[in-house]
Protein backbone atom coordinates (compact mmCIF):
# COMPACT_ATOMS: atom_id res chain seq x y z
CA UNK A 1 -2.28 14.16 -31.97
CA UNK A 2 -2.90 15.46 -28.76
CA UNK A 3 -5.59 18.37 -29.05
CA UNK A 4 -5.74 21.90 -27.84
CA UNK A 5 -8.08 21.19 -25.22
CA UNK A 6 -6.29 18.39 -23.74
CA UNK A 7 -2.71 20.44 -23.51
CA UNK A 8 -4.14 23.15 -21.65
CA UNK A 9 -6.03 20.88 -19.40
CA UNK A 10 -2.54 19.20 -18.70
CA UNK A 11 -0.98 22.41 -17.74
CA UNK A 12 -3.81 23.16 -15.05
CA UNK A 13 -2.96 20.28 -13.55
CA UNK A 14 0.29 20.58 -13.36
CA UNK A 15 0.00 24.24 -12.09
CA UNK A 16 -2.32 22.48 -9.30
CA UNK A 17 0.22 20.21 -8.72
CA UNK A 18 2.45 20.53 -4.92
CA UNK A 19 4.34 17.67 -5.51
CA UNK A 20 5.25 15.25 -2.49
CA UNK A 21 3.38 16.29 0.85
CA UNK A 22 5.43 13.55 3.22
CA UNK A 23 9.08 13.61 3.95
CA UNK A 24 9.46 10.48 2.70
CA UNK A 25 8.35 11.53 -0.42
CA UNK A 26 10.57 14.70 -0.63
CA UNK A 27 13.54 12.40 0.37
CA UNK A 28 12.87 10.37 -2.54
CA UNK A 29 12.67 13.21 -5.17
CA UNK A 30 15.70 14.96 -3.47
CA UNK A 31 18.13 13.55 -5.83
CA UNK A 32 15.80 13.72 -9.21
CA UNK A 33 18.04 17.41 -10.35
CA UNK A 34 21.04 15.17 -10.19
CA UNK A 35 20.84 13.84 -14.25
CA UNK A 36 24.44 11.45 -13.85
CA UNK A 37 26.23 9.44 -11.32
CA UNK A 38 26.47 6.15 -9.55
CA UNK A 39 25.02 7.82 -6.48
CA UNK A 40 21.97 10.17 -7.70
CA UNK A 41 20.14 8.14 -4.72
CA UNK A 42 21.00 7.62 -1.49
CA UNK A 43 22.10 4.55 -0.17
CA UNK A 44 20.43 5.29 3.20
CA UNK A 45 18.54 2.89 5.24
CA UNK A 46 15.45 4.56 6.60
CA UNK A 47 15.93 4.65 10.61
CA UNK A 48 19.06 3.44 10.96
CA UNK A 49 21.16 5.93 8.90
CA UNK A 50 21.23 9.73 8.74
CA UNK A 51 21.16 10.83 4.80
CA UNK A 52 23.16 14.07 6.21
CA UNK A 53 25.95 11.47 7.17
CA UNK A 54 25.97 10.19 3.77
CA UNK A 55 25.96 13.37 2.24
CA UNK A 56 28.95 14.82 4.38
CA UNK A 57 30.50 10.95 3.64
CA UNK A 58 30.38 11.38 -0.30
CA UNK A 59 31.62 15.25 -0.17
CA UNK A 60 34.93 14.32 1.54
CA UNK A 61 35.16 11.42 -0.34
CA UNK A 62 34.89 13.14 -3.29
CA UNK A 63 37.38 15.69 -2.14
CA UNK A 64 39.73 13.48 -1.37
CA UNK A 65 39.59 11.52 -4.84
CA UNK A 66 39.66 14.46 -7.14
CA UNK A 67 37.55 13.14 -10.10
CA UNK A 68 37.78 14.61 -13.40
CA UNK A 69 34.94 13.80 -15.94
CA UNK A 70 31.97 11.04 -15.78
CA UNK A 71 34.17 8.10 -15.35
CA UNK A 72 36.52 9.09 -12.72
CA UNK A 73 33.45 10.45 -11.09
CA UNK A 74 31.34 7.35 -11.10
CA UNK A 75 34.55 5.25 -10.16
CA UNK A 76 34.96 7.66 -6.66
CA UNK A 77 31.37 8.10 -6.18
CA UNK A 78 31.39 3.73 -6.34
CA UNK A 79 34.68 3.57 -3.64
CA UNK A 80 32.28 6.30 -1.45
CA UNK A 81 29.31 3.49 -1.57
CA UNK A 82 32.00 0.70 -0.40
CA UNK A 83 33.27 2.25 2.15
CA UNK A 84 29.27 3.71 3.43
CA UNK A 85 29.01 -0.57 3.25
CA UNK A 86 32.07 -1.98 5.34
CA UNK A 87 31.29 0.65 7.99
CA UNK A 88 27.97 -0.32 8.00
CA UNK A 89 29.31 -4.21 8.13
CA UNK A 90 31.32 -2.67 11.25
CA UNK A 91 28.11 -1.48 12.43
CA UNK A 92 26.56 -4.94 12.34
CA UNK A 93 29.39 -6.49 14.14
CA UNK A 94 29.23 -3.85 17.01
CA UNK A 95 25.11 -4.38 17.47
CA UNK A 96 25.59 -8.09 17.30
CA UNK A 97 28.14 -8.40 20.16
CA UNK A 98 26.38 -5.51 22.30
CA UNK A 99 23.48 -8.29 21.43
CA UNK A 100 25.16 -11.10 22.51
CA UNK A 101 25.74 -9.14 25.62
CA UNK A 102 22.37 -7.75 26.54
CA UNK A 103 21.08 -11.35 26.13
CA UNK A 104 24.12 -13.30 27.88
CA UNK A 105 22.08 -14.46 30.60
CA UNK A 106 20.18 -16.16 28.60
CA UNK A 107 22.41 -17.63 26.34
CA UNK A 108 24.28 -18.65 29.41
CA UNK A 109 21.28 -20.15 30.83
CA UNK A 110 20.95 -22.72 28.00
CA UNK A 111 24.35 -23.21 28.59
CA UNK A 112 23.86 -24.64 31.93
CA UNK A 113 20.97 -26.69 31.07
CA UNK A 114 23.28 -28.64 28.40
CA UNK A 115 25.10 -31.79 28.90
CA UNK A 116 27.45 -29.97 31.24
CA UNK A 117 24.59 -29.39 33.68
CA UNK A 118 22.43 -32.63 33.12
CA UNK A 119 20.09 -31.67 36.73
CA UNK A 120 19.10 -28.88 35.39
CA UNK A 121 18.30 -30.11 31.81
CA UNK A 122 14.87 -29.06 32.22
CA UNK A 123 14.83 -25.48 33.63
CA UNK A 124 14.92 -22.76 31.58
CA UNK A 125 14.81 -19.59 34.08
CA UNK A 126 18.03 -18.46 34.74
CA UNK A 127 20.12 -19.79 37.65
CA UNK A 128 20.43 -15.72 39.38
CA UNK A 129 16.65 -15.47 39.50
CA UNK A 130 16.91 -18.90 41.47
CA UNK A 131 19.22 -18.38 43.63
CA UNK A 132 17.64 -14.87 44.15
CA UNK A 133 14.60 -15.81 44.93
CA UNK A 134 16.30 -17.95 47.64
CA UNK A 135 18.54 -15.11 48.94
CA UNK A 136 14.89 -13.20 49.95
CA UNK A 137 13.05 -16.15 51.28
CA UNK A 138 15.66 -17.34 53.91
CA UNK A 139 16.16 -13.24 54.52
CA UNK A 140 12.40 -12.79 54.99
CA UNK A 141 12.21 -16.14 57.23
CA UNK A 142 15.03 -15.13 59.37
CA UNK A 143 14.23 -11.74 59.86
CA UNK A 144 10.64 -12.81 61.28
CA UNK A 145 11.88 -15.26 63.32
CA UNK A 146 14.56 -12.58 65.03
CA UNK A 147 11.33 -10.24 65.36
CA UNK A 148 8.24 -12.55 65.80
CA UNK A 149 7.75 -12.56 69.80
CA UNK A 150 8.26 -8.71 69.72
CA UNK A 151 5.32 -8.11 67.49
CA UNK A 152 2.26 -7.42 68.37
CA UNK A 153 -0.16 -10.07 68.80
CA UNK A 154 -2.22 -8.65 65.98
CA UNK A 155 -0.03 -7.52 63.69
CA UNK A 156 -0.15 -9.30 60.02
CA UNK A 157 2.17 -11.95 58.82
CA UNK A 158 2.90 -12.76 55.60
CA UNK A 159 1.40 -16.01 54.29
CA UNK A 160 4.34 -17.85 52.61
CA UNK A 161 6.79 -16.71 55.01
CA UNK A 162 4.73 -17.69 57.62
CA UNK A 163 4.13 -21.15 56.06
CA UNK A 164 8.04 -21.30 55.42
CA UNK A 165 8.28 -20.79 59.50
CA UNK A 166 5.46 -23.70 60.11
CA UNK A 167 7.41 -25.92 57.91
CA UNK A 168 10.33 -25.29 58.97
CA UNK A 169 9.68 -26.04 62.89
CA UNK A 170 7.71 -29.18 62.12
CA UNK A 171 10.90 -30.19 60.34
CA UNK A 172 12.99 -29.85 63.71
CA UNK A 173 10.82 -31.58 65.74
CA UNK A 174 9.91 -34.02 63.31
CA UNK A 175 6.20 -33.30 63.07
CA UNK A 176 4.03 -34.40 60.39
CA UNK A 177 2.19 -31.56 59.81
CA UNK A 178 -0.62 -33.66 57.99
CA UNK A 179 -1.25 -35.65 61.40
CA UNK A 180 -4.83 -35.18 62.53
CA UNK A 181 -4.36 -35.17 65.69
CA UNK A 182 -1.68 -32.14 65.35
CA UNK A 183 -4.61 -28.93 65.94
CA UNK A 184 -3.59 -25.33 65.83
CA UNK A 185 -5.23 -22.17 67.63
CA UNK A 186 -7.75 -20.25 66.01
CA UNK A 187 -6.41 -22.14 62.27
CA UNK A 188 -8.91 -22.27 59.68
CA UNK A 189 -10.41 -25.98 59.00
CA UNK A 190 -9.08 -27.49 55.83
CA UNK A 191 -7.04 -24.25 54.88
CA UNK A 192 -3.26 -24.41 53.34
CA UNK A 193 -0.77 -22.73 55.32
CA UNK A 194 -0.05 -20.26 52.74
CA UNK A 195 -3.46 -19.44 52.31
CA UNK A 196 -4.23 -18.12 55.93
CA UNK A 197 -4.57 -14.67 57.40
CA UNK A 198 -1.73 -14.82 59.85
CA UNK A 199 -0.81 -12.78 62.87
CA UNK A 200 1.83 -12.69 64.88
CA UNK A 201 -0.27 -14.29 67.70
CA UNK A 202 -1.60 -16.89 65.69
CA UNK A 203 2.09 -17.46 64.33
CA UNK A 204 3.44 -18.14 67.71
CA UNK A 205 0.72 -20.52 68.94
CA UNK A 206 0.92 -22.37 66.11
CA UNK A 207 4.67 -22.97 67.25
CA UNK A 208 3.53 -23.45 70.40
CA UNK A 209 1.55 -26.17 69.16
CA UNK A 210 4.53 -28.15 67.52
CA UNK A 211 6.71 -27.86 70.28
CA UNK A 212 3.56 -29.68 72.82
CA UNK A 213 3.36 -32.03 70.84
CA UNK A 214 6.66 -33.10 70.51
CA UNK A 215 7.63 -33.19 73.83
CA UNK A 216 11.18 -34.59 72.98
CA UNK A 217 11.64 -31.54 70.68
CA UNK A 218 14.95 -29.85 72.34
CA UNK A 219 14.98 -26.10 72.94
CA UNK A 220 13.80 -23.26 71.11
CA UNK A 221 11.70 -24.40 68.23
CA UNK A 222 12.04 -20.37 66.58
CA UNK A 223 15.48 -19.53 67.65
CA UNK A 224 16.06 -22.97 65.92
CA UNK A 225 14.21 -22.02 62.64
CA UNK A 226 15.59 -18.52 62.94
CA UNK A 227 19.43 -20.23 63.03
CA UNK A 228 18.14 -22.49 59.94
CA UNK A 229 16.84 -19.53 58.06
CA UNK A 230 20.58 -17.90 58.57
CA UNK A 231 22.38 -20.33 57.50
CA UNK A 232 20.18 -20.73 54.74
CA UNK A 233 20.90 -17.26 53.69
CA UNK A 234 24.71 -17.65 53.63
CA UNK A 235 24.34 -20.39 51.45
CA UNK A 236 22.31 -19.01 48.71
CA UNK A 237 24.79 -15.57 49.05
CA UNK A 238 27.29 -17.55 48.42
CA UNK A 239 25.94 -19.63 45.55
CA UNK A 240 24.95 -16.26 44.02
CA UNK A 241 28.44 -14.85 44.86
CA UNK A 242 28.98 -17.71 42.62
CA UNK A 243 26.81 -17.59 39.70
CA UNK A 244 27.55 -14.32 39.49
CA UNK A 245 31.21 -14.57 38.99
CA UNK A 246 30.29 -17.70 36.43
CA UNK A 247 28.04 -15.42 34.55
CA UNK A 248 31.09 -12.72 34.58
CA UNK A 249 33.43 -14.82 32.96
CA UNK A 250 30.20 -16.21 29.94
CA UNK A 251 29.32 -12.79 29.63
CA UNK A 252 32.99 -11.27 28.91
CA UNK A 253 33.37 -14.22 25.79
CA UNK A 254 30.73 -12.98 24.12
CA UNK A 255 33.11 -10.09 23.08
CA UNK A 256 33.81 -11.71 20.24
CA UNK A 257 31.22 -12.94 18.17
CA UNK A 258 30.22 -16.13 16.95
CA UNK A 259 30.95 -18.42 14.65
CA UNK A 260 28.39 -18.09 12.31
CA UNK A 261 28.24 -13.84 13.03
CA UNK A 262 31.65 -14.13 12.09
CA UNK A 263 32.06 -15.70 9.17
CA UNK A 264 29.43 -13.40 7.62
CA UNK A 265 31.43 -10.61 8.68
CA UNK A 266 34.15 -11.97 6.61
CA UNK A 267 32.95 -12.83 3.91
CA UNK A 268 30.83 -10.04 3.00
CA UNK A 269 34.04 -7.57 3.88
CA UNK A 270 36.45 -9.67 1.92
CA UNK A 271 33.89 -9.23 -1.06
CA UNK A 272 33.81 -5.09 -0.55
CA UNK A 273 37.47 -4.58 -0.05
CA UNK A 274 38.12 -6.50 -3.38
CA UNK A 275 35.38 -4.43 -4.49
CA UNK A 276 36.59 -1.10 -3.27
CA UNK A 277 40.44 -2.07 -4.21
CA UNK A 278 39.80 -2.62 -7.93
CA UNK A 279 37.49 0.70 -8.00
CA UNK A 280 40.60 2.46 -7.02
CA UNK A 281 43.08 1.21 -8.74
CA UNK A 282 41.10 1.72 -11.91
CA UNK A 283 40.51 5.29 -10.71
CA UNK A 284 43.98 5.98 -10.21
CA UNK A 285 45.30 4.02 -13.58
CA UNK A 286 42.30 6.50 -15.38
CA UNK A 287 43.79 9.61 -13.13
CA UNK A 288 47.62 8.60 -13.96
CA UNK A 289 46.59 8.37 -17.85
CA UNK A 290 44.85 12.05 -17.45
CA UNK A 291 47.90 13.14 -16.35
CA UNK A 292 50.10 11.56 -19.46
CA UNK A 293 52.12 8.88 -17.12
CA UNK A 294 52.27 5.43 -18.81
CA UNK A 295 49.63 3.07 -17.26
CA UNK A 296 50.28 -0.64 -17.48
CA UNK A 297 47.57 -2.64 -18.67
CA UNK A 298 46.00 -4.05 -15.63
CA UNK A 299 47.27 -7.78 -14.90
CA UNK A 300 44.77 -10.77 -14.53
CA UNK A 301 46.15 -14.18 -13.63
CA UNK A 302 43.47 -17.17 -14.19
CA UNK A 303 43.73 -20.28 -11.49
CA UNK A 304 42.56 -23.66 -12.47
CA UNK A 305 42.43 -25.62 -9.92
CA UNK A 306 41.71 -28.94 -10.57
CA UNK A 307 41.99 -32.99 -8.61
CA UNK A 308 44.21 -35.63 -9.51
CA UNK A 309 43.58 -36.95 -13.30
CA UNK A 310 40.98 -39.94 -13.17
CA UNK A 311 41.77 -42.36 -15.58
């Protein structure tokens, strides 16, 4: 027997009690008044669903359904949970392609890497930042060499485009630029081209350089490398015009989803419609009886199926 003492000391307590302090916790007591149902909690996923949505959801159900007494009650209050599931599987199908398409460039990517694209077996960036990347260079390279002899004599180049530049006149007159006896102006000892300070100045003599010595060099050495660096840049915009229109056509398949996203679609919606289907026709065979019409018994048919007899 509890004693005297230990009653009132339980009632204190429970006077001192405030009960949950965290929404959570008041969420999760919200439904403790409700003493039947299938639904006294709520099939709500935590920051992904709104428990106001389900609440409105179950109402109209509800409404709709007309239940009379616990059974019919718990019967509508189950088709109200199927149907909160298949649009959630509806849900699921909608993030996964809006998925598939937020990450199509990479998907496509891999794509091109596969047999179909044995060169590029190896690369895994995708084939826009390429060709991208590209696109600026020859744009940078072309657009110093249209500008270079107007500059002023001091004014700062950039390193890799002026390296680009280097390189690329060496090319046209054929000029190893590893050949000792090849000296530039005012160039560091034993620096890489992409690691100098460069000025326009500098740029130019370097140029100069190349051009002296390779006397059989024809013409302008940077009106040539300009014209390079053009044509350059309407290759690689047209190899993105390219890509681009290749990635277009990936991107637009992955509309519909995959295989595998698809087949778990199916089956788990196939399982809640037969689901949902037999919790209304039960509610409306208990709703027809209520109102005195002659219910058949409900009809099962068992299927065997079976191989060819082994003897």
């Amino acid at each position: 027997m509890t004693s005297l003492l230990k009653i009132e000391a339980n009632r204190d307590n429970a006077l001192a009690s405030t009960g949950p302090r965290t929404a959570e916790g008041r969420a999760i007591v919200s439904g403790n008044a409700i003493r039947h149902g299938l639904l006294s909690w709520k099939p709500v996923i935590p920051g992904l669903e709104n428990p106001e949505d389900w609440q409105s959801h179950l109402d109209r159900t509800l409404d709709s359904l007309a239940p009379v007494g616990y059974m019919e009650t718990l019967l509508a209050e189950r088709v109200a949970l199927l149907l909160w599931r298949l649009g959630r599987v509806a849900r699921y199908e909608r993030e996964a392609v809006a998925i598939a398409a937020e990450t199509a460039e990479v998907g496509w990517t891999r794509y091109r890497a596969g047999e179909q694209f044995v060169v590029n077996a190896r690369r895994r960036e995708s084939p826009l930042v390429e060709v991208k990347s590209k696109l600026h260079s020859a744009k940078q390279d072309m657009e110093l060499g249209q500008r270079l002899k107007e500059l002023p004599q001091t004014a700062p180049i950039d390193p890799n485009t002026a390296a680009r530049l280097v390189k690329a006149c060496a090319d046209l007159a054929q000029v190893d630029l590893d050949d000792d006896d090849l000296e530039f102006p005012d160039y560091p000892d034993g620096a890489a081209l992409d690691e100098v300070e460069w000025t326009a100045g500098q740029l130019l003599k370097a140029i100069n350089a190349i051009a002296a010595y390779h006397p059989g060099s024809k013409g302008d050495l940077l009106g040539a490398a300009t014209h390079k660096a053009q044509l350059r840049l309407q290759k690689a915009e047209q190899e993105k015009a390219e890509l681009e229109q290749e990635f277009s056509c990936y991107r637009r398949k992955q509309l519909i989803p995959d295989a595998v996203t698809s087949d778990r679609v199916n089956r788990y919606e196939t399982t809640l419609e037969r689901s949902l289907y037999k919790a209304l026709h039960e509610l409306e065979r208990r709703q027809a009886a209520r109102d005195g019409q002659t219910v058949p018994l409900p009809v099962a048919v068992d299927v065997n199926l079976s191989g060819p007899a082994q003897e």
